[in-house]
C-alpha atoms as a PDB file:
ATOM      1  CA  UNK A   1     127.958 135.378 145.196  1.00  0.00           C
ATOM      2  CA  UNK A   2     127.395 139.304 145.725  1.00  0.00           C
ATOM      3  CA  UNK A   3     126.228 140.393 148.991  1.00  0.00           C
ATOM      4  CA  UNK A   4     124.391 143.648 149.735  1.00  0.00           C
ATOM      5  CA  UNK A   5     124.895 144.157 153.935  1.00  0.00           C
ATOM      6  CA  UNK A   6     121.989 146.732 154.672  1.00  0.00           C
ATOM      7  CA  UNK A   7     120.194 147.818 157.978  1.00  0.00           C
ATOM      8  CA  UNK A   8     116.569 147.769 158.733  1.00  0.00           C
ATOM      9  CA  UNK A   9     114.423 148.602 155.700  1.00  0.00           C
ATOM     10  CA  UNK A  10     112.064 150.958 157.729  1.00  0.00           C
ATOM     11  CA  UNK A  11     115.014 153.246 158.393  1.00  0.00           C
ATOM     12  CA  UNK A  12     118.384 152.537 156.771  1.00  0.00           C
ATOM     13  CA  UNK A  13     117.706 155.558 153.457  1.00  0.00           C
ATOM     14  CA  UNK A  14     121.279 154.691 152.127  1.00  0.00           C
ATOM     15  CA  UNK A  15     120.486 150.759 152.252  1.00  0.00           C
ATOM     16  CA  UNK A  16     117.516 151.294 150.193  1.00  0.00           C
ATOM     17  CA  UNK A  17     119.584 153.512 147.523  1.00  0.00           C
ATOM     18  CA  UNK A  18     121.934 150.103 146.421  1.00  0.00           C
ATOM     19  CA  UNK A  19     119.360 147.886 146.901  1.00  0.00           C
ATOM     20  CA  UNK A  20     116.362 149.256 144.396  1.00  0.00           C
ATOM     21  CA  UNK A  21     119.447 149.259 141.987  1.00  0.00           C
ATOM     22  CA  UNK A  22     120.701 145.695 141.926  1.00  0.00           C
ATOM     23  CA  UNK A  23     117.361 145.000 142.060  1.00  0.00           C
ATOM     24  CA  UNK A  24     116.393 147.279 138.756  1.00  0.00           C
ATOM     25  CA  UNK A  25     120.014 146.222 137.187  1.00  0.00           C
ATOM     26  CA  UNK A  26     119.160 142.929 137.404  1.00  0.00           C
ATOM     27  CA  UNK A  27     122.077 141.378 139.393  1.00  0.00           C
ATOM     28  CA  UNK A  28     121.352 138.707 141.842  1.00  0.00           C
ATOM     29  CA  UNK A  29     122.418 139.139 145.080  1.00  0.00           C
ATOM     30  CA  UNK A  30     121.800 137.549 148.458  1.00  0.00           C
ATOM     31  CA  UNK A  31     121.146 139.967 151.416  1.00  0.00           C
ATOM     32  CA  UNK A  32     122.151 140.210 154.958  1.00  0.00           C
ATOM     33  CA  UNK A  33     120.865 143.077 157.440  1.00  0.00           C
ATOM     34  CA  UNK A  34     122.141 143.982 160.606  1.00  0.00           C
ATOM     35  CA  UNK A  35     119.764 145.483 162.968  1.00  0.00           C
ATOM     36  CA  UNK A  36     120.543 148.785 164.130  1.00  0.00           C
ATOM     37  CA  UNK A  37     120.551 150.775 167.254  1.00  0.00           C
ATOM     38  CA  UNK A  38     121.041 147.458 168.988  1.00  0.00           C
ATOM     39  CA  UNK A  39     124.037 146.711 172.030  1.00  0.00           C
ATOM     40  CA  UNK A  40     126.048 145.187 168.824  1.00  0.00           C
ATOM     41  CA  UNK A  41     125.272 146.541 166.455  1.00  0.00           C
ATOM     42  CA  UNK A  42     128.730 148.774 166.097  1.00  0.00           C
ATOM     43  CA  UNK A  43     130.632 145.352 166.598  1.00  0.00           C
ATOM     44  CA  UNK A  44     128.762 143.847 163.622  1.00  0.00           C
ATOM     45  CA  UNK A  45     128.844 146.807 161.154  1.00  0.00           C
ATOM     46  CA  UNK A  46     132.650 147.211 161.827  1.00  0.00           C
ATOM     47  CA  UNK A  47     133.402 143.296 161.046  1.00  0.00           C
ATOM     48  CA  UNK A  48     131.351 144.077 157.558  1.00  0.00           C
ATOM     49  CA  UNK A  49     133.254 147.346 156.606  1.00  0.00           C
ATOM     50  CA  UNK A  50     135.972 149.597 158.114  1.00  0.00           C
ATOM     51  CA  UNK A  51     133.736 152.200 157.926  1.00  0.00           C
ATOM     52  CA  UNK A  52     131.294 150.783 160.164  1.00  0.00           C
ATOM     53  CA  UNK A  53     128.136 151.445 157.910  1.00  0.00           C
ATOM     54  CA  UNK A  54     125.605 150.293 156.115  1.00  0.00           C
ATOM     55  CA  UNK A  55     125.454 149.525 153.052  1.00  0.00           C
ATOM     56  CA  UNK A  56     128.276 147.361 152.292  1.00  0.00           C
ATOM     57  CA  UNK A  57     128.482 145.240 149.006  1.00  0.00           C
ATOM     58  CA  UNK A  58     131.142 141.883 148.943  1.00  0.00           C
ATOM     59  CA  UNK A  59     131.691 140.243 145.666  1.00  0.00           C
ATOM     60  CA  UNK A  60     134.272 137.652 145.479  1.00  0.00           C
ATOM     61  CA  UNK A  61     137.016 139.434 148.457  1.00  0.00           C
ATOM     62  CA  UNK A  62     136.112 143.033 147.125  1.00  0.00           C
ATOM     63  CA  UNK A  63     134.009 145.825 149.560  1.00  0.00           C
ATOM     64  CA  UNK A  64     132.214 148.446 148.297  1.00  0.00           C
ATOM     65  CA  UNK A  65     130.915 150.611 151.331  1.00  0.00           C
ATOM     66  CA  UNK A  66     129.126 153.674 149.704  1.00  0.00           C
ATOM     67  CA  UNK A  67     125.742 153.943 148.404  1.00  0.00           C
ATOM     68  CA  UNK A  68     126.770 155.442 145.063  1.00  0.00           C
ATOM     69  CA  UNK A  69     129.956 153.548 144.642  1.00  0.00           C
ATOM     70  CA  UNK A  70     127.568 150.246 144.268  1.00  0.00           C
ATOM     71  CA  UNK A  71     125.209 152.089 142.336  1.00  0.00           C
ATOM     72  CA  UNK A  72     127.943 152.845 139.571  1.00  0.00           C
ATOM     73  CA  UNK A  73     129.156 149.141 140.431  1.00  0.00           C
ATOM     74  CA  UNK A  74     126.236 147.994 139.498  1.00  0.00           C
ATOM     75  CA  UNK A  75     126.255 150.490 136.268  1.00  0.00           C
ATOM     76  CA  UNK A  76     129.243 148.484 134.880  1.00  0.00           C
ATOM     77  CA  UNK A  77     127.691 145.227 135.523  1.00  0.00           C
ATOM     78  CA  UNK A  78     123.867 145.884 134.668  1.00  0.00           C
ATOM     79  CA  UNK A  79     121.919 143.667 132.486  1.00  0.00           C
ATOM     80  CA  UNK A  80     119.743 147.178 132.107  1.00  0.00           C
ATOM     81  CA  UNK A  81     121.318 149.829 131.889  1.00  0.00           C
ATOM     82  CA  UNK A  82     121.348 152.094 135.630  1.00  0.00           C
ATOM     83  CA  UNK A  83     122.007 155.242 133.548  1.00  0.00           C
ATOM     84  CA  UNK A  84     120.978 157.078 130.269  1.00  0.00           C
ATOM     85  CA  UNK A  85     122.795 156.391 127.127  1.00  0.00           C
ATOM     86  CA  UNK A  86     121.992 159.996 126.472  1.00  0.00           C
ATOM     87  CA  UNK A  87     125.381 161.310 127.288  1.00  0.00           C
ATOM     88  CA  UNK A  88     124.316 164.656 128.462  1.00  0.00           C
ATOM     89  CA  UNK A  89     121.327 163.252 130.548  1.00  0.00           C
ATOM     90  CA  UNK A  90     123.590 160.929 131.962  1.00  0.00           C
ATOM     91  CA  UNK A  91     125.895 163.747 133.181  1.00  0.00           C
ATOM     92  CA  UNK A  92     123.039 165.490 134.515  1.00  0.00           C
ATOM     93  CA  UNK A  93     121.570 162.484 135.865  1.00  0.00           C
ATOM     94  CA  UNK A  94     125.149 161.261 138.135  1.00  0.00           C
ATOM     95  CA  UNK A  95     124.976 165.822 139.151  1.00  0.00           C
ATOM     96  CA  UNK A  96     121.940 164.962 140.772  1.00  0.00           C
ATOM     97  CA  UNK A  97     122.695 162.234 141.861  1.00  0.00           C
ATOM     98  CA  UNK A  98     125.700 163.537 143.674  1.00  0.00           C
ATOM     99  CA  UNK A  99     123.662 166.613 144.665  1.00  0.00           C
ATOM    100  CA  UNK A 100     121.605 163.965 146.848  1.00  0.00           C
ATOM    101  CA  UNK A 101     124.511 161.909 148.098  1.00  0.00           C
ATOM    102  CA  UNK A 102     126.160 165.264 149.389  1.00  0.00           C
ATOM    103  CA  UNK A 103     123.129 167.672 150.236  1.00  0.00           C
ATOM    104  CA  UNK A 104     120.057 167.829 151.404  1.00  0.00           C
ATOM    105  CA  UNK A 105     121.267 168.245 155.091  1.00  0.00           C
ATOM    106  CA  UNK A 106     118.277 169.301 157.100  1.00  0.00           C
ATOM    107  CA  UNK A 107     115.475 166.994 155.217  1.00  0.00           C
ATOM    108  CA  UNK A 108     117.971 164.468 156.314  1.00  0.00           C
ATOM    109  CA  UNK A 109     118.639 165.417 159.593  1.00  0.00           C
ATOM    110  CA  UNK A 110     114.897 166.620 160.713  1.00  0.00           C
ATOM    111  CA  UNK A 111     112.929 164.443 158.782  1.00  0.00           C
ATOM    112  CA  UNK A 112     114.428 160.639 158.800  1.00  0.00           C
ATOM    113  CA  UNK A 113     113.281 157.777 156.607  1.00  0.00           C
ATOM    114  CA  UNK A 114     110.474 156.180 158.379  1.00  0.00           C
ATOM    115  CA  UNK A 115     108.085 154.212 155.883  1.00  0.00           C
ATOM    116  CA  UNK A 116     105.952 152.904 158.288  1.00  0.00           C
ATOM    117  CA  UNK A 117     105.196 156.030 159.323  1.00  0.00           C
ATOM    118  CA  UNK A 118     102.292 158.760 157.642  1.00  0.00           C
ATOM    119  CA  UNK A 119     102.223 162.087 159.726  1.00  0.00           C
ATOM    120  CA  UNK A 120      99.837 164.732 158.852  1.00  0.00           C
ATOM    121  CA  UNK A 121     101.420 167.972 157.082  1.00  0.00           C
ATOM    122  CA  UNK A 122     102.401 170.689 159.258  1.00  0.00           C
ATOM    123  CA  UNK A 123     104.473 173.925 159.188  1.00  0.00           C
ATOM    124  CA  UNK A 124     107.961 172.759 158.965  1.00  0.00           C
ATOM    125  CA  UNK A 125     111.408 174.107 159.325  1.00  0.00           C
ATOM    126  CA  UNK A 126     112.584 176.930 156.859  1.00  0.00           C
ATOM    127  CA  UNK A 127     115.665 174.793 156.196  1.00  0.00           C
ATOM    128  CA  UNK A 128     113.935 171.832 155.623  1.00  0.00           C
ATOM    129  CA  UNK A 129     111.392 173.650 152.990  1.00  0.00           C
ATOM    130  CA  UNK A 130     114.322 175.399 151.380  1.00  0.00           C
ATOM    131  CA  UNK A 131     115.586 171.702 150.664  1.00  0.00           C
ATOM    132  CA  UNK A 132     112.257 170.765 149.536  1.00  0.00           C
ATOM    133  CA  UNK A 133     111.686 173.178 147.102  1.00  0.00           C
ATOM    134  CA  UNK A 134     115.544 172.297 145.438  1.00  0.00           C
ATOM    135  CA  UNK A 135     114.255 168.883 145.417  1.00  0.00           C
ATOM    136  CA  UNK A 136     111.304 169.919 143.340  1.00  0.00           C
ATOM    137  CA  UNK A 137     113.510 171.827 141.228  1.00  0.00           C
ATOM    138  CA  UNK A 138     115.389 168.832 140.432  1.00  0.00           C
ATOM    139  CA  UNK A 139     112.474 166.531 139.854  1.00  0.00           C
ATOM    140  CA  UNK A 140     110.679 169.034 137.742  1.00  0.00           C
ATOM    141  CA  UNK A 141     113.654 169.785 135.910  1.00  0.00           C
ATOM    142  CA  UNK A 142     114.430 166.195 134.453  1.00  0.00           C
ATOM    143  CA  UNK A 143     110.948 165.040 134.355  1.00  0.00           C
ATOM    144  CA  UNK A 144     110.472 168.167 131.704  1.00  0.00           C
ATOM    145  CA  UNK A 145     113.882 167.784 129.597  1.00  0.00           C
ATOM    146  CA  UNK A 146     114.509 163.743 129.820  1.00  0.00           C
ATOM    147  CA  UNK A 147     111.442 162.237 131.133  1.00  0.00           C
ATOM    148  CA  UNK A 148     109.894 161.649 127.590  1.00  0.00           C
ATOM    149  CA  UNK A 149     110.652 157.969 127.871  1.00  0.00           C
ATOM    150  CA  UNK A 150     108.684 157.097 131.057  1.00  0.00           C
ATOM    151  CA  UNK A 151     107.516 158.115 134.509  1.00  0.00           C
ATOM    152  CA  UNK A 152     111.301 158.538 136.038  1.00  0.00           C
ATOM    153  CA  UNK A 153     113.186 161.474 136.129  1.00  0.00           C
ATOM    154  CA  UNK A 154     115.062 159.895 132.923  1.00  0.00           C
ATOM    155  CA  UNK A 155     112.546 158.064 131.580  1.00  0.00           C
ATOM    156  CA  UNK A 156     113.548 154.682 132.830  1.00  0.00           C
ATOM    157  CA  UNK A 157     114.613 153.750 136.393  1.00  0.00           C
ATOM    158  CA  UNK A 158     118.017 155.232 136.760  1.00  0.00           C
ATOM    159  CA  UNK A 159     120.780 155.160 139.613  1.00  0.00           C
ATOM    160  CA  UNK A 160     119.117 158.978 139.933  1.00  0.00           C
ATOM    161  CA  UNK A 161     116.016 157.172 140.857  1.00  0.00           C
ATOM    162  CA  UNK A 162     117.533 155.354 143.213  1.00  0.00           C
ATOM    163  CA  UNK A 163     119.208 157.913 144.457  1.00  0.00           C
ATOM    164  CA  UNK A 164     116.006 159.588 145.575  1.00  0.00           C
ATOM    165  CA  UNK A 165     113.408 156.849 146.605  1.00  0.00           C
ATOM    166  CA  UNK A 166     114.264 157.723 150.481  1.00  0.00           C
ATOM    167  CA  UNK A 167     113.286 161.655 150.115  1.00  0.00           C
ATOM    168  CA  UNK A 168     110.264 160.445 147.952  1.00  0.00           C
ATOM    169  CA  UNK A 169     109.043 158.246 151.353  1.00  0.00           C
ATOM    170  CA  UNK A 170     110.001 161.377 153.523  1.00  0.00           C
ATOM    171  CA  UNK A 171     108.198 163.590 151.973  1.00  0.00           C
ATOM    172  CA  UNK A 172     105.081 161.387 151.617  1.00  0.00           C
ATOM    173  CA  UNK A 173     105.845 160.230 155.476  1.00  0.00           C
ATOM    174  CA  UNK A 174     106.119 164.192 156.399  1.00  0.00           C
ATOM    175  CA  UNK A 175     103.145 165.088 153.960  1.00  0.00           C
ATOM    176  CA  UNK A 176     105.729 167.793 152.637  1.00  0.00           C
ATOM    177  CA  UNK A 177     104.136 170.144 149.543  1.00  0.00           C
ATOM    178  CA  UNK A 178     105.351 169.222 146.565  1.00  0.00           C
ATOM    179  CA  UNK A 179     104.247 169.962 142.769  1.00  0.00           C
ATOM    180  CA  UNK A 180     101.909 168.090 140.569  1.00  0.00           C
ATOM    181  CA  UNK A 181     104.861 166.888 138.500  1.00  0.00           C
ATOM    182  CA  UNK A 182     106.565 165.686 141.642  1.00  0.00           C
ATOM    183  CA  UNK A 183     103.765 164.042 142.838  1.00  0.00           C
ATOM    184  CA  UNK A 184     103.281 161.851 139.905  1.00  0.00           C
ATOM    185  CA  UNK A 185     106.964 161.207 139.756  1.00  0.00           C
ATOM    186  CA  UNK A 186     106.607 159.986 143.224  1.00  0.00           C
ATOM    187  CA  UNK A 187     103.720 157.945 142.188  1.00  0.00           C
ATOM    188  CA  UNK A 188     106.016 156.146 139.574  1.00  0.00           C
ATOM    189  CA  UNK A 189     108.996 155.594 142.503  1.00  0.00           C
ATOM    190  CA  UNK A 190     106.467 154.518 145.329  1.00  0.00           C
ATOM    191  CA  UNK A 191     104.819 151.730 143.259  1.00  0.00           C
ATOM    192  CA  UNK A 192     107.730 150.244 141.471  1.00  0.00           C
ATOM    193  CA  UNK A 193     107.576 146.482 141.794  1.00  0.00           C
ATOM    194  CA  UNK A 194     111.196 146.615 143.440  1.00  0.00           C
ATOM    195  CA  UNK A 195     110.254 149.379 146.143  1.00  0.00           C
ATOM    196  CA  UNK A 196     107.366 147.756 146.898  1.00  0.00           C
ATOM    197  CA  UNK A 197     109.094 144.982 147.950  1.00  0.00           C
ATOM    198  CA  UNK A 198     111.299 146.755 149.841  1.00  0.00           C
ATOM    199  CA  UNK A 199     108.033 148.405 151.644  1.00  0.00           C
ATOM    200  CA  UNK A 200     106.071 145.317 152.367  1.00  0.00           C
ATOM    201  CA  UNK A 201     109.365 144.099 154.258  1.00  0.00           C
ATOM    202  CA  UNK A 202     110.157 147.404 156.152  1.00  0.00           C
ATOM    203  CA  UNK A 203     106.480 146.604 157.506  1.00  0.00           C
ATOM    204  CA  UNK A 204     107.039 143.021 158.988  1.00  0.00           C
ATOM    205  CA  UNK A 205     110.207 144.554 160.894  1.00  0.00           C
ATOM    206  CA  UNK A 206     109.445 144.096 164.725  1.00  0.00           C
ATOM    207  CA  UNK A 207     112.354 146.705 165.338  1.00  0.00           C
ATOM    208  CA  UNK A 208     112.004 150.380 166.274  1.00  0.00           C
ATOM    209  CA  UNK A 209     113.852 153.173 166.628  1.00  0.00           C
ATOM    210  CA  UNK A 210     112.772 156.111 168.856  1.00  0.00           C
ATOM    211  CA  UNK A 211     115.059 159.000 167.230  1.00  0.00           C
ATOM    212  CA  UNK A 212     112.873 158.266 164.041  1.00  0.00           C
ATOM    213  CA  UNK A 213     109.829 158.582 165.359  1.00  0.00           C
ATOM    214  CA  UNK A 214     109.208 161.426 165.029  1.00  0.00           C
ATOM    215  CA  UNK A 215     106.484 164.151 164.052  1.00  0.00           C
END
């Protein structure tokens, strides 16, 4: 049986990222979160992975311990596909994808995943607008050359998509400007059966994590 480790679904962004696509590649899997910021916490994550994060994916004695490494796992498995069969959409859709895995520093680092959490919009950060407004690029971008086929960036849910459903709940938790486009795109991302899901269980957590509570 495959097994997706993850941490809390309030807060864990790269947890989310594997699990939306198992769930949209339709590949069972049974799941098993460790709570984080707790005394063991460390202890557990290091007895999943070497790494000592989360997300982890076991499948019969093999570990997979990075976000878009399961994603393209998943990809070779999927019983729908996780990425256009456009080949040059495809290739733009694993840039972006890597764009997200590797960028997007000071969103990241000033703004953290939080669903529970709906702050009113503010002046924010150079850095973190300057991030922002890529983002937009991005979403704009795709949704106007390969969205024809539906309300994701490729049309269909892609690994891209999956890719991005954390900054889509950071920007809605930070109430960060974004374009119409974006905002429908978001739309699409935020009420996807799968994400949902995810939500309604990152709601029921009892845990909490001060250095993401923030404004």
């Amino acid at each position: 049986m495959t097994t997706l480790v993850i941490g809390n679904k309030n807060y864990s962004s790269w947890s989310l990222r594997p699990w939306l696509a198992l769930k949209a590649a339709g590949i069972p899997f049974e799941e098993k979160l460790i709570v984080l910021n707790q005394p063991d916490s460390k202890a557990k994550l290091l007895e999943a992975s070497p790494a000592g994060l989360v997300p982890v994916l076991v499948d019969d004695g093999l570990t997979i311990w990075d976000s878009l490494a399961i994603i393209e796992w998943a990809a070779e498995r999927a019983k729908t596909p996780l990425w256009p069969q456009d080949a040059s959409a495809r290739a733009i859709a694993r840039s972006v994808s890597a764009e997200m895995h590797s960028g997007f520093y000071h969103l990241r680092k000033n703004c953290p995943m939080n669903i529970r959490r709906i702050n009113p919009a503010r002046e924010r950060d150079e850095a973190v607008m300057a991030d922002v407004k890529r983002i937009d690029e991005i979403w704009s971008d795709c949704r106007k050359r390969f969205g024809a086929g539906g309300p994701f960036l490729f049309g269909a849910l892609s690994g891209a998509d999956c890719m991005y459903a954390p900054v889509v709940t950071r920007i809605r938790s930070f109430s960060l400007p974004v374009s119409d486009v974006s905002k429908a795109y978001m739309d699409a991302v935020l009420n996807h059966p799968a994400f949902l899901e995810w939500e309604a269980a990152s709601k029921a957590e009892p845990w909490t994590n001060p250095n993401s509570e923030v404004d």
